[in-house]
Protein backbone atom coordinates (compact mmCIF):
# COMPACT_ATOMS: atom_id res chain seq x y z
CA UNK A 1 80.59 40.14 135.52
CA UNK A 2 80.30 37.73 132.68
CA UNK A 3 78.21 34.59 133.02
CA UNK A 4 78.09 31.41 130.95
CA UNK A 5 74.52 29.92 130.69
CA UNK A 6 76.26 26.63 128.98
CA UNK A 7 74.03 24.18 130.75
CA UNK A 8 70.69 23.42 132.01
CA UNK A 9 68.74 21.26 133.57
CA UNK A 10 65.51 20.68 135.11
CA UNK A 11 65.23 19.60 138.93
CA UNK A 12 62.85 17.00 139.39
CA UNK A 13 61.99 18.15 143.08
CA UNK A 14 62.11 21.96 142.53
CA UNK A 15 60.79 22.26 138.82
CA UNK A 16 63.66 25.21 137.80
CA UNK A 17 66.90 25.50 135.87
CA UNK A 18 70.73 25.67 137.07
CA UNK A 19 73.21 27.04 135.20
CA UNK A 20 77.05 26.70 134.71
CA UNK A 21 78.40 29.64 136.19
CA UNK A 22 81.72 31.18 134.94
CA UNK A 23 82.71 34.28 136.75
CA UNK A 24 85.92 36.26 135.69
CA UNK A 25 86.87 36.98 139.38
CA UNK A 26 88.34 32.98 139.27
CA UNK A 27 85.88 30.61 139.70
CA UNK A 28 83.56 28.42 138.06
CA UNK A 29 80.45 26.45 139.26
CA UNK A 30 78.91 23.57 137.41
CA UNK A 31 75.95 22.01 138.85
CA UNK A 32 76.20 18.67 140.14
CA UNK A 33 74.34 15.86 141.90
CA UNK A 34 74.43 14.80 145.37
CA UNK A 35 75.21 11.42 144.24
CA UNK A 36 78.19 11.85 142.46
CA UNK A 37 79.50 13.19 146.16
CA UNK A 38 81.97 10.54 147.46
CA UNK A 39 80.64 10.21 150.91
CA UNK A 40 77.22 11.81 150.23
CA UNK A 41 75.03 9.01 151.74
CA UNK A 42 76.89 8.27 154.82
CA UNK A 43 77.73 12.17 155.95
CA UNK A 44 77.34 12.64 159.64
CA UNK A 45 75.58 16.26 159.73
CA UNK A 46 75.61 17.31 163.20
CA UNK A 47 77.88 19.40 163.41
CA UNK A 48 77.04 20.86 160.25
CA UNK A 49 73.74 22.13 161.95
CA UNK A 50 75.73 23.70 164.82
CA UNK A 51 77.84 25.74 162.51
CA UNK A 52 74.86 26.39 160.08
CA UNK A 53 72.35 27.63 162.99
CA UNK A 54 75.04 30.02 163.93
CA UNK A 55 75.26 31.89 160.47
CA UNK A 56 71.55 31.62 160.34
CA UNK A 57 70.97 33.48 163.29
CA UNK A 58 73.33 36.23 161.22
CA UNK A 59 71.50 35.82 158.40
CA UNK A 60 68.20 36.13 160.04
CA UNK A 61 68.76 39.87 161.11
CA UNK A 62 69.87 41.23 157.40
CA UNK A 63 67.73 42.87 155.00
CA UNK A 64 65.83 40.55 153.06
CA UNK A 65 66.24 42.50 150.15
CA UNK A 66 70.06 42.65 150.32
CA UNK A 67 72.27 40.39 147.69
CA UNK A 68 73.83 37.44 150.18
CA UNK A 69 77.07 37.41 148.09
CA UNK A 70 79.20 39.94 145.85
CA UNK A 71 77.42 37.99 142.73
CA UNK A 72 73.91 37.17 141.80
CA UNK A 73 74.57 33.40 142.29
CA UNK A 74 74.59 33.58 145.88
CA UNK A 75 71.03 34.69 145.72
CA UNK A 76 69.39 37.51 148.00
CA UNK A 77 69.42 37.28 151.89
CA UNK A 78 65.39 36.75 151.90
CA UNK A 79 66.10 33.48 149.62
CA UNK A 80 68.83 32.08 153.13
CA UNK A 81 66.47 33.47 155.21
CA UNK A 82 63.83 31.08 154.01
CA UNK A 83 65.94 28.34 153.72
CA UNK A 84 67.30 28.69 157.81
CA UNK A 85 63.63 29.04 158.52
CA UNK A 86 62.78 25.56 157.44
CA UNK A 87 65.78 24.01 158.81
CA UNK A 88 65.10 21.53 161.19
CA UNK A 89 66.58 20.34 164.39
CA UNK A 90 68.29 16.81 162.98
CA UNK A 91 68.32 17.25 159.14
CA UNK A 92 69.19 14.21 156.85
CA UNK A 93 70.67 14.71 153.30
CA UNK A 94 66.86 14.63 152.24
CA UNK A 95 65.91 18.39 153.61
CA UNK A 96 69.88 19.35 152.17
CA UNK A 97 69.21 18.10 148.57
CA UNK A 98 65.68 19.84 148.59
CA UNK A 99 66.90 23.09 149.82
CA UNK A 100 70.15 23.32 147.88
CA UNK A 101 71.50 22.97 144.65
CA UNK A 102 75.46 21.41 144.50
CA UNK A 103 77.88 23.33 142.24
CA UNK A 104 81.08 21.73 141.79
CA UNK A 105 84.34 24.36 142.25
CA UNK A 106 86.95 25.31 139.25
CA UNK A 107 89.63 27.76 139.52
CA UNK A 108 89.74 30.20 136.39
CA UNK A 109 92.47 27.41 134.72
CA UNK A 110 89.01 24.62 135.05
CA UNK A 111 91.55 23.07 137.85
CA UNK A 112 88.86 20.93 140.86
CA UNK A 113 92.12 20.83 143.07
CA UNK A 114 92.99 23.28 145.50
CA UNK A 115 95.03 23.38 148.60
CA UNK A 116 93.74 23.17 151.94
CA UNK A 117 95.21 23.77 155.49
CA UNK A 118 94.73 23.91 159.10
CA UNK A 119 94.03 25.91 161.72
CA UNK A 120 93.76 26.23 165.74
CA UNK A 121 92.79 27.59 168.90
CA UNK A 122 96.82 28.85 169.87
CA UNK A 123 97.42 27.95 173.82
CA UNK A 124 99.60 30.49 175.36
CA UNK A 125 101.02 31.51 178.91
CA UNK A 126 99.84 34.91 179.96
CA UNK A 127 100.50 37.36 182.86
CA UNK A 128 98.57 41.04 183.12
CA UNK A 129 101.98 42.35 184.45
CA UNK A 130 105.53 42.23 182.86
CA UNK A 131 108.06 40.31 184.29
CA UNK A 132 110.98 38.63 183.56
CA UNK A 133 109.45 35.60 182.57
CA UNK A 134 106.16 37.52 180.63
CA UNK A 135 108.16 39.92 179.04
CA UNK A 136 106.39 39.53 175.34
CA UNK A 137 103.35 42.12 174.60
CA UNK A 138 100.07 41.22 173.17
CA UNK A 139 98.89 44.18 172.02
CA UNK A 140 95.10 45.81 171.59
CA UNK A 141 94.40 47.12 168.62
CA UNK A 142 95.14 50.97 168.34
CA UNK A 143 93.25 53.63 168.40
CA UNK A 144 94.13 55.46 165.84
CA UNK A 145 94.58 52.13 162.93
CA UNK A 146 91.91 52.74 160.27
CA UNK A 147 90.88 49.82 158.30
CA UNK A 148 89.61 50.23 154.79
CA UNK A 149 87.82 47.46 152.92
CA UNK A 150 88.69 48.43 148.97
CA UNK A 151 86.32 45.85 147.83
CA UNK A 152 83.65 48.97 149.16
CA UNK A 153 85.30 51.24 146.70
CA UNK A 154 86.33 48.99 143.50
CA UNK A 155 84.62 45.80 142.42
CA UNK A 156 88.37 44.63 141.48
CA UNK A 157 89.62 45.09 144.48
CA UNK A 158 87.67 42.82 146.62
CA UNK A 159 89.00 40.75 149.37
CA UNK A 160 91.55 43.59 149.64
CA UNK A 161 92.41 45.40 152.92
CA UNK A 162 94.99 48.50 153.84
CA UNK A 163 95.00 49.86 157.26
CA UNK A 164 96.82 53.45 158.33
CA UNK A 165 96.84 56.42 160.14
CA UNK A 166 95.53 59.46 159.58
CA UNK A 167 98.49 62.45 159.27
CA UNK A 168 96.40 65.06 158.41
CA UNK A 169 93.98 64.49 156.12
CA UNK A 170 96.06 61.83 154.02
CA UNK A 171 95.76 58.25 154.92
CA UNK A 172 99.57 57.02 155.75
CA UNK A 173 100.69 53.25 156.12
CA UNK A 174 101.21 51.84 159.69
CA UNK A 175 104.16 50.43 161.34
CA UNK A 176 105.44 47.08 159.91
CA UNK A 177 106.15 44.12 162.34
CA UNK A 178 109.60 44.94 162.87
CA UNK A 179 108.84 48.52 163.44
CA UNK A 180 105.99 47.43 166.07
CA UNK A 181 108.21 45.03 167.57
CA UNK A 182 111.30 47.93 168.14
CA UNK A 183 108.64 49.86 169.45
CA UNK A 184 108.61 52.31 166.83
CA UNK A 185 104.95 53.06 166.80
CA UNK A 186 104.09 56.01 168.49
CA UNK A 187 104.09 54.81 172.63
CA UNK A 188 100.74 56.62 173.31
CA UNK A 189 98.56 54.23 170.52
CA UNK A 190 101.01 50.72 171.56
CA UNK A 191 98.46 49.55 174.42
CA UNK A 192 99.40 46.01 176.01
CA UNK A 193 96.61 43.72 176.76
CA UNK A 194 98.94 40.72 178.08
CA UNK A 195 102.22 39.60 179.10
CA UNK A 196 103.21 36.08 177.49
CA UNK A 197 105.85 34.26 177.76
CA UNK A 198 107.42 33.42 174.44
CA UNK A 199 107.70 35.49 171.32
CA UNK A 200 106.78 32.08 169.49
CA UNK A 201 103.80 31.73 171.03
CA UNK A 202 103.03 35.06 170.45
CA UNK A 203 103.63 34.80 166.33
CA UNK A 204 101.46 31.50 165.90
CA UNK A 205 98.49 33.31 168.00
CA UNK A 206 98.86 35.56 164.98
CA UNK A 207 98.78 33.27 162.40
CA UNK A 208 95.61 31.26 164.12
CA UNK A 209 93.73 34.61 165.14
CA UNK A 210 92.81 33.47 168.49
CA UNK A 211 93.42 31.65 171.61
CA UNK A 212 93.60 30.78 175.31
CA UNK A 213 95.87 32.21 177.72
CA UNK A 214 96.57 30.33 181.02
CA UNK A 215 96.97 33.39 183.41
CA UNK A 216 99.82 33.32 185.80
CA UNK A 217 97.18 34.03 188.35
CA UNK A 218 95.28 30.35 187.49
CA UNK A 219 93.00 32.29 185.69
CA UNK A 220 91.99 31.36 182.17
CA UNK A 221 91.63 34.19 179.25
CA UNK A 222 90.41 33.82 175.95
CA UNK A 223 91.84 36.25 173.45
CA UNK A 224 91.13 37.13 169.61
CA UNK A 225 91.28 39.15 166.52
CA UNK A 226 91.19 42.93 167.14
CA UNK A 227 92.68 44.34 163.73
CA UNK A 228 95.76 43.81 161.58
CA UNK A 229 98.76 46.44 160.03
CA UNK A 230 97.25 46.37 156.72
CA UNK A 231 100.57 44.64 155.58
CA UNK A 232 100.78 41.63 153.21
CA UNK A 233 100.84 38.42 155.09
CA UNK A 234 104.10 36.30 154.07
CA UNK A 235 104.36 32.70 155.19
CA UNK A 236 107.71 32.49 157.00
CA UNK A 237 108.00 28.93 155.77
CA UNK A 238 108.67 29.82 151.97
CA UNK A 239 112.00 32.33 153.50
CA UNK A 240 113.20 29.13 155.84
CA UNK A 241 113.04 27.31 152.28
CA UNK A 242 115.17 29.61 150.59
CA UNK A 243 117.65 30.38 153.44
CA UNK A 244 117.67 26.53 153.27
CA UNK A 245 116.63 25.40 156.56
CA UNK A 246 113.77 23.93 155.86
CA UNK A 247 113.27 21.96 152.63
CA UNK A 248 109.60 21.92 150.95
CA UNK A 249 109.38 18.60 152.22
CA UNK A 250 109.85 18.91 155.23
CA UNK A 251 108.38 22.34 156.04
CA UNK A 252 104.98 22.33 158.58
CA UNK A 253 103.98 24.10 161.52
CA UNK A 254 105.59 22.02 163.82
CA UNK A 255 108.89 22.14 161.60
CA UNK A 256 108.74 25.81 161.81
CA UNK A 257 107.78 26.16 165.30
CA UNK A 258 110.98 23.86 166.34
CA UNK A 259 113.21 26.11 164.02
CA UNK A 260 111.87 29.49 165.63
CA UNK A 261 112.88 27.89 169.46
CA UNK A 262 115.71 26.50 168.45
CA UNK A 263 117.53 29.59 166.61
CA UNK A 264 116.31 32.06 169.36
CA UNK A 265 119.32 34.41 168.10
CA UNK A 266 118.03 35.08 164.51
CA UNK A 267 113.86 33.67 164.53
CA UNK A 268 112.93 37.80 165.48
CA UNK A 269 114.48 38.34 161.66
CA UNK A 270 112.90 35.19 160.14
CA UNK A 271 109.46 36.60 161.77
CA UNK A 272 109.88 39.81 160.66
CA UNK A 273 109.66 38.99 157.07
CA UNK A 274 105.80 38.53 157.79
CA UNK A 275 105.24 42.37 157.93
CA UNK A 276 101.69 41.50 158.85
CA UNK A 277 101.23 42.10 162.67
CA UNK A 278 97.91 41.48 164.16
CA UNK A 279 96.46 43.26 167.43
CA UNK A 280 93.97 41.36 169.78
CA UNK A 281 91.07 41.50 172.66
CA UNK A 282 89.85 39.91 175.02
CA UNK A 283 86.87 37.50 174.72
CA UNK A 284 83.95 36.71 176.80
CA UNK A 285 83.08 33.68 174.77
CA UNK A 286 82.29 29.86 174.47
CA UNK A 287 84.71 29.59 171.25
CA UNK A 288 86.62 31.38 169.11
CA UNK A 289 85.31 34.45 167.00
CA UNK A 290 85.52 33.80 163.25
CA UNK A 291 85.51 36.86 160.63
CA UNK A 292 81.57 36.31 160.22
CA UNK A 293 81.62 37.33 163.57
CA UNK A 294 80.05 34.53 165.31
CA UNK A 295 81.84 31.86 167.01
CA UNK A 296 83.21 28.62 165.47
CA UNK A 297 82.53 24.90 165.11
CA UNK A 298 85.75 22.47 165.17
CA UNK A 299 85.61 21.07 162.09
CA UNK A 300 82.87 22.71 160.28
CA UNK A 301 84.01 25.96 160.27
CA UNK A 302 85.94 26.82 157.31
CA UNK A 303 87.92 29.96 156.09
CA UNK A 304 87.69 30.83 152.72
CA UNK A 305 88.61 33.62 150.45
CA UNK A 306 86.45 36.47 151.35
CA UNK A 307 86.96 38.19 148.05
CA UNK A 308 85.03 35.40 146.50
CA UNK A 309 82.36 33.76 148.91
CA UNK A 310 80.08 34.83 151.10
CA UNK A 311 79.62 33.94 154.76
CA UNK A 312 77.24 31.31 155.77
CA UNK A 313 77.79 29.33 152.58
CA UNK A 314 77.48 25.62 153.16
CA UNK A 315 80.57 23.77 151.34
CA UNK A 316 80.99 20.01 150.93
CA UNK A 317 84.44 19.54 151.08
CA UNK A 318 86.83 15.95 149.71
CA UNK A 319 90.52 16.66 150.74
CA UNK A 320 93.04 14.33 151.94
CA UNK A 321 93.36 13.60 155.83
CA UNK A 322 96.52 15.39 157.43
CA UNK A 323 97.09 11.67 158.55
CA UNK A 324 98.37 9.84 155.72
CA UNK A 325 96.64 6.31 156.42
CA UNK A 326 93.42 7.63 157.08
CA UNK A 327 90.63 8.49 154.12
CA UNK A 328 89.87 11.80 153.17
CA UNK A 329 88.33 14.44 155.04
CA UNK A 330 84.39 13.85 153.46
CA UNK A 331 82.03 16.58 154.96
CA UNK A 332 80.32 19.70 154.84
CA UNK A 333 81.05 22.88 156.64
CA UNK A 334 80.34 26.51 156.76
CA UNK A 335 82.42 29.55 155.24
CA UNK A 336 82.79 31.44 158.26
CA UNK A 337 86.07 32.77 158.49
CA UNK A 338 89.21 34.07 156.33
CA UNK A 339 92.81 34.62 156.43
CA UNK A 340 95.66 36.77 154.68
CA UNK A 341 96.86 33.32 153.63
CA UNK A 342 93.63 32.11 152.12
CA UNK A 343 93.60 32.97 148.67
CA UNK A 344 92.16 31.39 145.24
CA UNK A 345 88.62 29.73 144.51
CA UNK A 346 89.47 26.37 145.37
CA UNK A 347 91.31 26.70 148.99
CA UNK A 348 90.23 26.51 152.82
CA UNK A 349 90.99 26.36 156.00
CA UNK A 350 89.54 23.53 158.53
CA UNK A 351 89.42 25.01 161.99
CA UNK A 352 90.46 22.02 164.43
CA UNK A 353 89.32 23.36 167.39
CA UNK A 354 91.45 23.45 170.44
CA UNK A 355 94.27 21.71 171.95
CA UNK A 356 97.36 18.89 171.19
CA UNK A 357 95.21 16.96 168.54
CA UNK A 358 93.91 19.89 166.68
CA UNK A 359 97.63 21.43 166.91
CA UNK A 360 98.63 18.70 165.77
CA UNK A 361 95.93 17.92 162.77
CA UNK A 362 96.26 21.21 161.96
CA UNK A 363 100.02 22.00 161.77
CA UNK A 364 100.30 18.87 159.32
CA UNK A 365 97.85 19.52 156.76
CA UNK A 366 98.53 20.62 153.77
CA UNK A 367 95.81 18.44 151.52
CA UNK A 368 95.09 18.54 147.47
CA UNK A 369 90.97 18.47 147.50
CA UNK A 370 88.02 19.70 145.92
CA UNK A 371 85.12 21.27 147.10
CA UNK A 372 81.06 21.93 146.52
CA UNK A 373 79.03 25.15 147.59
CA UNK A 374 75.60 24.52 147.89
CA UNK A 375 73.07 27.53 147.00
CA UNK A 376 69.53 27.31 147.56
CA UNK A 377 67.00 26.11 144.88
């Protein structure tokens, strides 16, 4: 790890130095004030706290001694710890800007814009028995997929995942979607938690990592991330844009949702470029289960590249609104999830929450922004 110590400064309420932080794994963080944040003085922080108290009751059951991040900037988890311990009920930006220092985000090329998108709760229609109409599988996780974190085994190879089987005592890829989806996995592993009722459905569940079922029995089922192929994910948007359906314009989640049901013939192809597949269980809880492992905020939570920040990390975030007449998206969530999508150091993912609107937010953003991480003092 290299570090820059290019600038300092002294803070006037903690008495200590920050540094410029330049990292060859693709970021950069310069220290910044709070009021050079557009939006800073007027930021509603409720549901901030929510998403923050979460994490903190996470944080509080780690080893103190244990680094909070992959680098030393993030601090230990006995520095958080201290931090959730004096975080109170209704915080103001005061108790923020005297527990954390702002660091301002540049990609490796000193680039403050990034890309960020959205994401939702999926709504689906579900039966526990196959039938004509529920005739798509949504399928538990196997027993025999291993997942293997590299990042464990190679500093360069964080945020990196493979999954397999064991054949022997060799490690062997898994099935890709289209062999999952012909049913070429071996029968006694492919285990069928639901029955929905389009294979549409089904594939944007996958991309949004969980969701509610309505059960054909007027039951209601919340489902979520079990595991994944340990394939590459590929957005099918980029292969509508270069079979020329789609233009780069108009391409969005609704656009390819309405090309999927409307070319019913040849959409199992188009989804089977995304080898990714991703298995699922069912869920007991008031919201959706993030990658920290906790459940989410809509609107607060955001998923970040996991090779690169830690969970629990508060980040101010200025991106355009998916609506173009409204002002940018000014506030500051919580790195609590990931994606295969979500790659690079400036680049998120605002969770929506659930139903038409956050569909709706969600499917249309695609925002130029910048972001702030704040690390405590």
């Amino acid at each position: 790890m290299k570090k820059l110590l290019s600038l300092f400064c002294l803070l006037s309420v903690m008495g200590c130095e920050t540094v410029q932080i330049s990292q060859d794994n693709g970021y950069e963080l310069t220290p910044v004030s709070f009021s050079q944040l557009s939006g800073w003085e007027s930021a509603n922080l409720d549901g901030f706290v929510t998403a923050f108290k979460k994490s903190c009751a996470r944080i509080a059951k780690k080893d103190p001694a244990l680094p909070f991040g992959q680098e030393d900037e993030w601090g230990t988890v006995g520095q958080w710890q201290s931090v959730c311990q004096t975080l109170p009920e209704t915080p103001d930006t005061q108790w923020i800007e005297t527990a954390f220092q702002a660091y301002k985000v540049t990609d490796k090329s000193n680039n403050p814009q990034g890309l960020f998108t959205g994401y939702y709760e999926a709504s689906l229609k579900g039966s526990t028995v196959q039938t004509e109409r529920y005739h798509v599988p949504l399928r538990e996780k196997p027993r025999d997929l291993i997942s293997v974190d590299l990042g464990l085994f190679r500093k360069d190879l964080r945020g990196k995942r493979i999954a397999g089987r064991l054949v022997g005592d060799k490690l062997h890829p898994y099935e890709d979607r289209a062999e999952i989806v012909a049913q070429k996995m071996p029968l006694k592993y492919d285990q069928t938690l639901m029955w929905v009722d389009s294979p549409v459905d089904a594939f944007f569940l996958e991309i949004q990592g969980s969701g509610i079922a309505q059960m054909a029995d007027g039951s209601v089922q919340r489902v979520g991330y079990a595991g994944q192929n340990g394939h590459e994910y590929t957005a099918i948007g980029r292969a509508l844009i270069e079979m020329k359906e789609l233009s780069k314009d108009s391409v969005s989640m609704q656009s390819i949702r309405e090309w999927l049901e409307t070319h019913p013939k040849e959409s199992q192809n188009v989804m089977n470029v995304n080898r990714s597949y991703v298995f699922f269980r069912k869920l007991d809880t008031q919201g959706p289960i993030g990658a920290e492992g906790i459940t989410l905020t809509p609107n607060h939570s955001l998923a970040v590249d996991r090779g690169l920040y830690p969970y629990g990390l508060p980040i101010w975030i200025d991106v355009e609104h998916p609506i173009d007449t409204e002002p940018n998206l000014q506030r500051l969530m919580v790195a609590q999830d990931t994606g295969g999508a979500i790659k690079g150091a400036v680049r998120g993912d605002v969770f929506w929450g659930y139903g038409a609107q956050a569909e709706a937010m969600a499917g249309a953003m695609k925002s130029k922004g910048t972001m702030v991480v704040l690390i405590p003092r």
